[in-house]
C-alpha atoms as a PDB file:
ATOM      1  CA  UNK A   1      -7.731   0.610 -25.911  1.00  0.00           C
ATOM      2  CA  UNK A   2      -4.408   0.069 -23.612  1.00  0.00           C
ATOM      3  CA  UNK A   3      -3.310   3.485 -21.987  1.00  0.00           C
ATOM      4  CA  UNK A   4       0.022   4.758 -22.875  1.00  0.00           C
ATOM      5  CA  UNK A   5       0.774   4.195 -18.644  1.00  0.00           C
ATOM      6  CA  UNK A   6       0.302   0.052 -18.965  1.00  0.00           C
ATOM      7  CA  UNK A   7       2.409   0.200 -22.315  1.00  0.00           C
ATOM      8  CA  UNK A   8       6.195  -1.392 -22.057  1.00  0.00           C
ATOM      9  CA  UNK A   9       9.220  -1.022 -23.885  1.00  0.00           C
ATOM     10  CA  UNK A  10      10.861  -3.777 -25.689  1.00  0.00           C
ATOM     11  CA  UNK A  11      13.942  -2.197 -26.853  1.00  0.00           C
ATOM     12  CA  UNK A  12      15.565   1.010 -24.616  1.00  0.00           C
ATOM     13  CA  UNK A  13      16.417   2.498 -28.493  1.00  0.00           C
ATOM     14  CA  UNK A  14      12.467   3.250 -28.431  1.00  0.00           C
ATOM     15  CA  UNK A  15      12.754   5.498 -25.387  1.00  0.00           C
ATOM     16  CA  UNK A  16      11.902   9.178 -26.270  1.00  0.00           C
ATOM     17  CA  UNK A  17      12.554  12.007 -24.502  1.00  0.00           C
ATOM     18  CA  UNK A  18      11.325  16.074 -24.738  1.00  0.00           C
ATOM     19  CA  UNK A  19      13.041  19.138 -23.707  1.00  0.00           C
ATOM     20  CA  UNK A  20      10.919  21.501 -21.923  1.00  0.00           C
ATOM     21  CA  UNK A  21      10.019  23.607 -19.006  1.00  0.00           C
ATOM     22  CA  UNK A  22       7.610  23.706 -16.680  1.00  0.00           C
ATOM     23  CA  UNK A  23       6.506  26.836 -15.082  1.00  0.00           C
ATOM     24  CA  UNK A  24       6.679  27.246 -11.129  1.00  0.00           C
ATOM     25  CA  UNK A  25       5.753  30.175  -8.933  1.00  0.00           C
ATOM     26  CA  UNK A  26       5.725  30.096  -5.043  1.00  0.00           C
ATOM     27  CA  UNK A  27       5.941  32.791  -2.792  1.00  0.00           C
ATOM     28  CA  UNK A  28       8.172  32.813   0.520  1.00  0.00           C
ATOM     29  CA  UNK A  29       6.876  34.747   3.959  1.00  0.00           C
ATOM     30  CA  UNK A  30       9.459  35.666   6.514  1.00  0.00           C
ATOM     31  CA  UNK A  31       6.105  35.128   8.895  1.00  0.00           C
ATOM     32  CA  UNK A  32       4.274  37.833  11.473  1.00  0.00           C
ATOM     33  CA  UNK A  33       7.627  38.567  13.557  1.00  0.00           C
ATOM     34  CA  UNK A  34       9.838  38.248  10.515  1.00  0.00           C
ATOM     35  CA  UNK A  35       8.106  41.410   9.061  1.00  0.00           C
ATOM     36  CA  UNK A  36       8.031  43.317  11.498  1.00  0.00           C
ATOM     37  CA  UNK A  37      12.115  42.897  11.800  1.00  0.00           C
ATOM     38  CA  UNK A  38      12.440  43.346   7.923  1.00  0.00           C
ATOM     39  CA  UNK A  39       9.986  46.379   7.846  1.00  0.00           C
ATOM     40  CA  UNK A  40      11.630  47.922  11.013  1.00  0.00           C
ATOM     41  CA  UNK A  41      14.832  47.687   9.203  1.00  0.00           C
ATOM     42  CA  UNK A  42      13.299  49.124   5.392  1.00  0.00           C
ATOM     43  CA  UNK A  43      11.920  52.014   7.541  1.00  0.00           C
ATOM     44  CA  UNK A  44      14.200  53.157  10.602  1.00  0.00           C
ATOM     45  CA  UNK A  45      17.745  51.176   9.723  1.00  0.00           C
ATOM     46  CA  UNK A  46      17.457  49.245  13.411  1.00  0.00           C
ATOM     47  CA  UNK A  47      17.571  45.948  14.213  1.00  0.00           C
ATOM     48  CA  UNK A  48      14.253  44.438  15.814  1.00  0.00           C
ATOM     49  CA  UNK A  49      14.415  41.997  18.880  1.00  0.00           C
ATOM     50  CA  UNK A  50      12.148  40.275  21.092  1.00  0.00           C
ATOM     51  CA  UNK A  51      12.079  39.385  24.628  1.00  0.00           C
ATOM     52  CA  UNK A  52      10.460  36.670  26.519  1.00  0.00           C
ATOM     53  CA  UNK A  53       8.573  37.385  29.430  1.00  0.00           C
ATOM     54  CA  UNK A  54       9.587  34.348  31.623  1.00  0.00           C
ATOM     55  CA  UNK A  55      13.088  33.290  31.241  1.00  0.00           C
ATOM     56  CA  UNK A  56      13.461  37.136  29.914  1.00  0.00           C
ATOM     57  CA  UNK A  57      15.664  36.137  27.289  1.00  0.00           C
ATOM     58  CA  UNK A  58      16.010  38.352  24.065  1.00  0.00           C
ATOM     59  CA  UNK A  59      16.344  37.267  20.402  1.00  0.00           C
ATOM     60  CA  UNK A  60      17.851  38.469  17.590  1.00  0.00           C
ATOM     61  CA  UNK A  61      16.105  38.342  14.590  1.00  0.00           C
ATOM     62  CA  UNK A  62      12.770  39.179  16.340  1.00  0.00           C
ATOM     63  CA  UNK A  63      10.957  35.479  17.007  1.00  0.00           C
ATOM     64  CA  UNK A  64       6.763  34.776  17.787  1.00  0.00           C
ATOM     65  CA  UNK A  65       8.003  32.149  20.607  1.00  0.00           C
ATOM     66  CA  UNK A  66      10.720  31.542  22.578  1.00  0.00           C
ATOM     67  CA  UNK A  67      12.589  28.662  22.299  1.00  0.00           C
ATOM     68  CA  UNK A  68      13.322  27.602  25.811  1.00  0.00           C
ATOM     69  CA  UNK A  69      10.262  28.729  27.186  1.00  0.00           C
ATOM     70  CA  UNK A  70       7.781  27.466  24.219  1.00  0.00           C
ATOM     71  CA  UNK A  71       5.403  31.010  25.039  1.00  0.00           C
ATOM     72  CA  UNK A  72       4.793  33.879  22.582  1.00  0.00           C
ATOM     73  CA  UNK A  73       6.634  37.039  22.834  1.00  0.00           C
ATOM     74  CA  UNK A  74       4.831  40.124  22.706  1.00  0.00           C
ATOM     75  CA  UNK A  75       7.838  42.328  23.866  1.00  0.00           C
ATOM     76  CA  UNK A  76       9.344  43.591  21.080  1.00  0.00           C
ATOM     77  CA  UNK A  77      11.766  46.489  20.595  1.00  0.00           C
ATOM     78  CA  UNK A  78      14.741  48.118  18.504  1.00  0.00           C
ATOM     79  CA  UNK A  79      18.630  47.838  19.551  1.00  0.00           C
ATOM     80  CA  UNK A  80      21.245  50.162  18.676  1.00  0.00           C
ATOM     81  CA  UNK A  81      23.811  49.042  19.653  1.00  0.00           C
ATOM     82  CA  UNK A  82      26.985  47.605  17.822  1.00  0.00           C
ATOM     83  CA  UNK A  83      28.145  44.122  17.708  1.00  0.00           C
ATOM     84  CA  UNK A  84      31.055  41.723  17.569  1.00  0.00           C
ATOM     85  CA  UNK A  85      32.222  39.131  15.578  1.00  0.00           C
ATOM     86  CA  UNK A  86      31.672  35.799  16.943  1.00  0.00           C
ATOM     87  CA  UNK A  87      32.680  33.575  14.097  1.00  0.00           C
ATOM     88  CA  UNK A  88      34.068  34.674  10.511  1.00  0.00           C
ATOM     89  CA  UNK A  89      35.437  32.753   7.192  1.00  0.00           C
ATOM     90  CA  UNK A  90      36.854  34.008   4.264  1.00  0.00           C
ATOM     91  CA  UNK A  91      35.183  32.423   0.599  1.00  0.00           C
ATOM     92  CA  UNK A  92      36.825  32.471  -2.492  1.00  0.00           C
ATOM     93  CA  UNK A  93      33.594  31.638  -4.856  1.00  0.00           C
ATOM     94  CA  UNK A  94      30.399  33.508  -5.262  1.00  0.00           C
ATOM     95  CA  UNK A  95      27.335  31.999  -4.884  1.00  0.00           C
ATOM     96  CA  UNK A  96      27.320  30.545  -8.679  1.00  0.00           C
ATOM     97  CA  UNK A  97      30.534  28.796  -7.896  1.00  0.00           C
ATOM     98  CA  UNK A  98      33.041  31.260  -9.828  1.00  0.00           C
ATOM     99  CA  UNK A  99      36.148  32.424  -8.514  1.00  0.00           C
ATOM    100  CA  UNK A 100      36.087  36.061  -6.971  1.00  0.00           C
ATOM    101  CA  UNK A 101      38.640  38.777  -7.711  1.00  0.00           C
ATOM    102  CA  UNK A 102      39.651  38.327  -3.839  1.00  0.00           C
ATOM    103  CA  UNK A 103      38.543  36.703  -0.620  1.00  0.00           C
ATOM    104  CA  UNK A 104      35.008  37.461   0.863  1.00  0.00           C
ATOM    105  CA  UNK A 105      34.932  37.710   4.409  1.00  0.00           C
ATOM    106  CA  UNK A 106      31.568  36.265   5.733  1.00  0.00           C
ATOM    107  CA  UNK A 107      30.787  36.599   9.452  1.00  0.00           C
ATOM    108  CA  UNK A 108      28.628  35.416  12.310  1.00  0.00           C
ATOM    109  CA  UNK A 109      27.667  38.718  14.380  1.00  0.00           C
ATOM    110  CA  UNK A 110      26.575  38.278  17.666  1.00  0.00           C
ATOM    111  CA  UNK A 111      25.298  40.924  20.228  1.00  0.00           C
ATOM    112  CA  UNK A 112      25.502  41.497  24.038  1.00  0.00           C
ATOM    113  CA  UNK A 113      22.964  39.652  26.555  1.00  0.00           C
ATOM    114  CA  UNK A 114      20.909  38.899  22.872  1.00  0.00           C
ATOM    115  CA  UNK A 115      20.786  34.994  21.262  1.00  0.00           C
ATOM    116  CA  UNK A 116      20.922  34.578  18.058  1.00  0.00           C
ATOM    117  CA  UNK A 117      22.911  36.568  15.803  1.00  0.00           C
ATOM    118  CA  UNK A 118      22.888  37.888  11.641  1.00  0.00           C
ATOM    119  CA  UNK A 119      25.283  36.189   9.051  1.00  0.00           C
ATOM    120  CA  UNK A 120      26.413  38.757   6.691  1.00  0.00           C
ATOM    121  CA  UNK A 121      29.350  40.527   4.789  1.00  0.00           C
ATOM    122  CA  UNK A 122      32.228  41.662   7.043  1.00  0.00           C
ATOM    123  CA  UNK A 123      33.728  45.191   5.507  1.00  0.00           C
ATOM    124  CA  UNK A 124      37.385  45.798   6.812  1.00  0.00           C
ATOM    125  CA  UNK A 125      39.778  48.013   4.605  1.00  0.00           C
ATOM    126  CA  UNK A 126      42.185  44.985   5.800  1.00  0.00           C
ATOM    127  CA  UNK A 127      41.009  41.676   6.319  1.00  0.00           C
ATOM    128  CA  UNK A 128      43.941  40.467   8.300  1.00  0.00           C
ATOM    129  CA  UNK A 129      42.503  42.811  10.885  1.00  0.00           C
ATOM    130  CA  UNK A 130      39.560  40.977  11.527  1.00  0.00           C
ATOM    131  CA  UNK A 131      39.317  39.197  14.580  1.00  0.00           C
ATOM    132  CA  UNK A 132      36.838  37.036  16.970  1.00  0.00           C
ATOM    133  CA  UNK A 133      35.505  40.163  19.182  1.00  0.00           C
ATOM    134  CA  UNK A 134      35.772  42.918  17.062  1.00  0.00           C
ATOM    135  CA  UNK A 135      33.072  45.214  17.486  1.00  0.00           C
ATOM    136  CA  UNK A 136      31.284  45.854  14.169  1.00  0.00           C
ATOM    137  CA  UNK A 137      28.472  48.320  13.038  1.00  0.00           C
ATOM    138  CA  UNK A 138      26.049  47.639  10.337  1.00  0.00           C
ATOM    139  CA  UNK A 139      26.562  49.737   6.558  1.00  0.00           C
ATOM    140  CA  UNK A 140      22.633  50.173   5.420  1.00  0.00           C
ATOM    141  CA  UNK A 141      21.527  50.590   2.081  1.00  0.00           C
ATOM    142  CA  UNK A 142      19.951  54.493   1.158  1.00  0.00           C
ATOM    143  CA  UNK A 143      16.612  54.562   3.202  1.00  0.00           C
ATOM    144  CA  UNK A 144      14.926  55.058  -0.819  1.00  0.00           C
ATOM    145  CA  UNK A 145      16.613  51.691  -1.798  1.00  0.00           C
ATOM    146  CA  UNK A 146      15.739  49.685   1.003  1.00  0.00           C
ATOM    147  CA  UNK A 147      13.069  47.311   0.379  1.00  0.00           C
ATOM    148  CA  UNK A 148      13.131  45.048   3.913  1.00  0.00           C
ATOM    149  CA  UNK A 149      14.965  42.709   2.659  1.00  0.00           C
ATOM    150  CA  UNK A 150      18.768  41.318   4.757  1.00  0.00           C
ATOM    151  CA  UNK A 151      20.668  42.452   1.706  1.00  0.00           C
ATOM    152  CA  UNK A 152      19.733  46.107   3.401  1.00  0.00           C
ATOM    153  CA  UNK A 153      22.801  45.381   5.122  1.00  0.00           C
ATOM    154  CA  UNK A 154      25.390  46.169   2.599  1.00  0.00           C
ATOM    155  CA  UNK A 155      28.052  44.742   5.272  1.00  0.00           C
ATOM    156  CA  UNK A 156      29.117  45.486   9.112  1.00  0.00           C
ATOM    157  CA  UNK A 157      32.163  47.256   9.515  1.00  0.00           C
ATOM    158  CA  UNK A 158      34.900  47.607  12.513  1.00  0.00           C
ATOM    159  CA  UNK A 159      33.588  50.880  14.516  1.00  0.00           C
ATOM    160  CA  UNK A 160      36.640  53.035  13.681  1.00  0.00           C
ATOM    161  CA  UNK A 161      38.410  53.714  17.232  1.00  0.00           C
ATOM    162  CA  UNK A 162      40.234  57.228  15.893  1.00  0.00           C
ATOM    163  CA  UNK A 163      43.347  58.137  13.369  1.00  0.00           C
ATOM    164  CA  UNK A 164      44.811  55.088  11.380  1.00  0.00           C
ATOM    165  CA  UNK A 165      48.021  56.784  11.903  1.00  0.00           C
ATOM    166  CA  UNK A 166      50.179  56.095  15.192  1.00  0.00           C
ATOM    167  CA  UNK A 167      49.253  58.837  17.784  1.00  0.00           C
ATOM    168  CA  UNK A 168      49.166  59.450  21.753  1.00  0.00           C
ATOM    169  CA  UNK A 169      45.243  59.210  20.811  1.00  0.00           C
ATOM    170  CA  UNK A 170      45.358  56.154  19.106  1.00  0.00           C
ATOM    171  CA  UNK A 171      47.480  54.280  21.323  1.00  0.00           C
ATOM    172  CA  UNK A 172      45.152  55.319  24.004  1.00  0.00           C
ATOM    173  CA  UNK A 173      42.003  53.500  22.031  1.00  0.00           C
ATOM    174  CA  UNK A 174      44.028  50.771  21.250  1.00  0.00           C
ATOM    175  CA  UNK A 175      44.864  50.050  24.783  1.00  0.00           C
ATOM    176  CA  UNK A 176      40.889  50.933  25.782  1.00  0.00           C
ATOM    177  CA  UNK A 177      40.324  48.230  22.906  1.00  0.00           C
ATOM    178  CA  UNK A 178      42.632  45.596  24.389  1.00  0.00           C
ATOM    179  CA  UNK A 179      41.342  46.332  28.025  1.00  0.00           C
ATOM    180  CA  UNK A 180      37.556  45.536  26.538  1.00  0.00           C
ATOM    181  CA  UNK A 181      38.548  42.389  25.369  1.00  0.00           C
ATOM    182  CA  UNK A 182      40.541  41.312  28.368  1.00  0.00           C
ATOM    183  CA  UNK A 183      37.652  41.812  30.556  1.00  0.00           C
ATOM    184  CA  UNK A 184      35.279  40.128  28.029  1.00  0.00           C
ATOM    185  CA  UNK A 185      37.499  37.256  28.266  1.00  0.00           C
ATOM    186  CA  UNK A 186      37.881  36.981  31.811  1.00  0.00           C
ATOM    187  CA  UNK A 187      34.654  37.425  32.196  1.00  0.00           C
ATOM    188  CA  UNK A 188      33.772  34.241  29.949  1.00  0.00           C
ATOM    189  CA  UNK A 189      36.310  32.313  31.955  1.00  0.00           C
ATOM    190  CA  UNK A 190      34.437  33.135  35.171  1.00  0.00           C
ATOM    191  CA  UNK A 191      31.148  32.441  33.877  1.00  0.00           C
ATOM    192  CA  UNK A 192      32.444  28.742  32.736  1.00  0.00           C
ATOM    193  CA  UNK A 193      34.074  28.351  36.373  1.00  0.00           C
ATOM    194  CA  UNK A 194      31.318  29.680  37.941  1.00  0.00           C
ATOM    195  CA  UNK A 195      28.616  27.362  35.880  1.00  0.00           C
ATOM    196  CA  UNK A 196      29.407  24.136  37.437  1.00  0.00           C
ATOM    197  CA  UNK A 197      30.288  22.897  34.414  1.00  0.00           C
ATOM    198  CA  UNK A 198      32.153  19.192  34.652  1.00  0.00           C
ATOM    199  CA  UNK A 199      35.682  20.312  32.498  1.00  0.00           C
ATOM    200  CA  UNK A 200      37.473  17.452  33.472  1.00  0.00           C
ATOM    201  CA  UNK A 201      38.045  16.456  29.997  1.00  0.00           C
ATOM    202  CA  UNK A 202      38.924  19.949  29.620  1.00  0.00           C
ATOM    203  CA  UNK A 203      40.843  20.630  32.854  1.00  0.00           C
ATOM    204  CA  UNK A 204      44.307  21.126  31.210  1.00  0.00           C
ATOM    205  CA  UNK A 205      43.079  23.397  28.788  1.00  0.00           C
ATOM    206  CA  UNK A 206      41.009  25.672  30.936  1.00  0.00           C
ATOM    207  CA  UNK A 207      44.649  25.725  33.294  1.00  0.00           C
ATOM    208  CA  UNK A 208      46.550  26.624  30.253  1.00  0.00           C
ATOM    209  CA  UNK A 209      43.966  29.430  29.124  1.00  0.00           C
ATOM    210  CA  UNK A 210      43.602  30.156  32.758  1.00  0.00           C
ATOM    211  CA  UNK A 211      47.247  31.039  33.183  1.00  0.00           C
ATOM    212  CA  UNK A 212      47.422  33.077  30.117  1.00  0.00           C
ATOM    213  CA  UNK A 213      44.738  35.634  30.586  1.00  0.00           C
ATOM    214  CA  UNK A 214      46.006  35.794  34.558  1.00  0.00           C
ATOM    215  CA  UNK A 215      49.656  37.272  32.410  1.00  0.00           C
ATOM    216  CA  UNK A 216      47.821  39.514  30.150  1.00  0.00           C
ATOM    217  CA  UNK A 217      48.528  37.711  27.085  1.00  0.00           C
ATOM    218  CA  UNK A 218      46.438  37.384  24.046  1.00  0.00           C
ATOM    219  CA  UNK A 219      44.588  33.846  22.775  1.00  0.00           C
ATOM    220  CA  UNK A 220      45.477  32.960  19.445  1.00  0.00           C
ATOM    221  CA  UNK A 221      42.215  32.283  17.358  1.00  0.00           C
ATOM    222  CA  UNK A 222      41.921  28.724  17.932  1.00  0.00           C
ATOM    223  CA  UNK A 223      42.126  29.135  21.916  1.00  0.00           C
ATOM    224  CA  UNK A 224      39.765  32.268  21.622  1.00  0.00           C
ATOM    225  CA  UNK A 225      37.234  29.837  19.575  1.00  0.00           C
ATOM    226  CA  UNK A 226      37.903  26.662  22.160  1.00  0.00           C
ATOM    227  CA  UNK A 227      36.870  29.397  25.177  1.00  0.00           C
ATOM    228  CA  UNK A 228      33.679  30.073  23.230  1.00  0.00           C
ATOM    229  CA  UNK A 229      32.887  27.062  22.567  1.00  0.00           C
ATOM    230  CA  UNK A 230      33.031  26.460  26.072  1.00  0.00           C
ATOM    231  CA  UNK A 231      31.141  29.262  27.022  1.00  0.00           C
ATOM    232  CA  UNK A 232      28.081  27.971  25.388  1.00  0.00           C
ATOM    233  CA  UNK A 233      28.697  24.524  27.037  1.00  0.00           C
ATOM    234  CA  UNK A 234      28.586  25.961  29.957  1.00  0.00           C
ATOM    235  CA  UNK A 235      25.533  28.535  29.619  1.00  0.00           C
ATOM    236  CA  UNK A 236      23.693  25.348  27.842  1.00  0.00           C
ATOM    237  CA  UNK A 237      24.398  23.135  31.025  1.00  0.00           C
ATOM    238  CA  UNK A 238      23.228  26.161  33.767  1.00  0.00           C
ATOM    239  CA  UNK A 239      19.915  26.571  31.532  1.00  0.00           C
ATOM    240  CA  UNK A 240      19.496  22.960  32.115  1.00  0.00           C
ATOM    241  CA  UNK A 241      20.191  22.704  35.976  1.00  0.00           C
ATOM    242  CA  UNK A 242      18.027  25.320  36.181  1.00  0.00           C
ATOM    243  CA  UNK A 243      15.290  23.791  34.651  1.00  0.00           C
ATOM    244  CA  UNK A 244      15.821  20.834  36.618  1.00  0.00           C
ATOM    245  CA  UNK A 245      15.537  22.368  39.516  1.00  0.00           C
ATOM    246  CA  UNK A 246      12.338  24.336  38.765  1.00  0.00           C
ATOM    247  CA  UNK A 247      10.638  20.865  37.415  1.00  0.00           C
ATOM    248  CA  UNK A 248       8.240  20.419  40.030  1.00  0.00           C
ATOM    249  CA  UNK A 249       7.469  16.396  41.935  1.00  0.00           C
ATOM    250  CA  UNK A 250       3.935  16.217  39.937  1.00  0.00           C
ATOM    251  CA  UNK A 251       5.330  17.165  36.931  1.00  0.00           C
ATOM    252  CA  UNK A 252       7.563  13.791  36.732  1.00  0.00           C
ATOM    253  CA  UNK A 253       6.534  10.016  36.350  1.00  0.00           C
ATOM    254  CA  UNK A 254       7.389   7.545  38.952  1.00  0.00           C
ATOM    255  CA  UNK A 255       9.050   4.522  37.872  1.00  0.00           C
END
């Protein structure tokens, strides 16, 4: 008796073929800290972070370890506060590939002194008005129709800064605005300079950038993204002269 496996097939118009389906279940687990951010969300509408006892750095979503320090974090707490748009796109298909209606803005928001950041819908009555900085404040779901999930979220929106219509008031927020953002930008700058990051390569850019936050003047988006970009250059290079300088004689090998 030969089994059908050893048997061969002389002619390709003998090949057979059945439709069917096969039947698969699995079941994905966000893990131990990923719960506790999901549930924290389902049951008070905050966002749950963690912070790492040595390098105290803090995370965003909440994280067992650390991931320059390799330790477990046990220090875990809620934020409130809002955040800004680091990075945004605008899509044109939904996730099946159709065309939508009209553009979706998608977003990377980040928030202050916290790594990491939460990819989601960005929810602006006009999109043009979107911008790298913006400071943004989640839209939840009912608390009865949450279920933990990031979809919670239906979108972050631009924290509304008073009247749409042109006013003493407004003006005054809109100049607060702008005065927030030129700080946050010099401030970036400094940290760079201040780094010890090698920008030769970059020298006539940071001069140019240099020059125009000295006059006030805004970046355009690609020199706002090129200063970010930067910025995590630079904060990637001091965490590594840092830990250079803590790595102690015994802990290297000669030769």
């Amino acid at each position: 008796m030969r089994l059908p496996i050893l048997e061969k097939l002389a002619q390709l118009g003998q090949a057979r073929h059945w439709t069917d389906s096969i039947p698969l279940e699995f079941h994905y687990t966000a893990g131990v800290a990923g719960e506790e951010f999901r549930r924290e969300l389902r049951d008070n509408g905050r966002f749950l972070v963690s912070k790492c006892s040595k390098c105290k750095s803090t995370y965003i979503p909440a994280r067992m370890y650390c991931a320059d320090c390799f330790i477990e974090m046990k220090d875990q707490f809620p934020i409130d506060k809002p955040g800004y748009v680091y990075s945004f796109t605008f899509v044109n298909k939904d996730r099946s590939g159709s065309d939508t209606d009209s553009p979706i803005t998608v977003g990377l928001v980040k928030f202050e002194d916290v790594k990491g950041g939460i990819v989601h819908l960005l929810d602006a009555e006009d999109p043009d008005s979107i911008s790298i900085g913006m400071k943004v404040a989640p839209s939840l779901k009912n608390l009865s129709e949450r279920t933990g999930a990031i979809t919670d979220i239906l979108a972050f929106k631009p924290i509304s800064t008073g009247p749409s219509k042109i006013s003493v008031e407004g003006g005054r927020a809109d100049r607060q605005a702008a005065g927030s953002m030129d700080d946050q930008t010099r401030s970036l700058l400094h940290s760079i300079e201040e780094s010890g990051y090698p920008i030769e390569e970059d020298e006539m850019t940071i001069s140019s950038l240099r020059s125009k936050i000295g006059k006030g003047e805004p970046l355009s988006r690609e020199e706002d993204r090129l200063l970010h970009r930067l910025g995590d250059k630079a904060r990637e290079w001091r965490k590594a002269v840092k830990s250079s300088s803590e790595t102690e004689p015994g802990d290297t090998l000669s030769g």
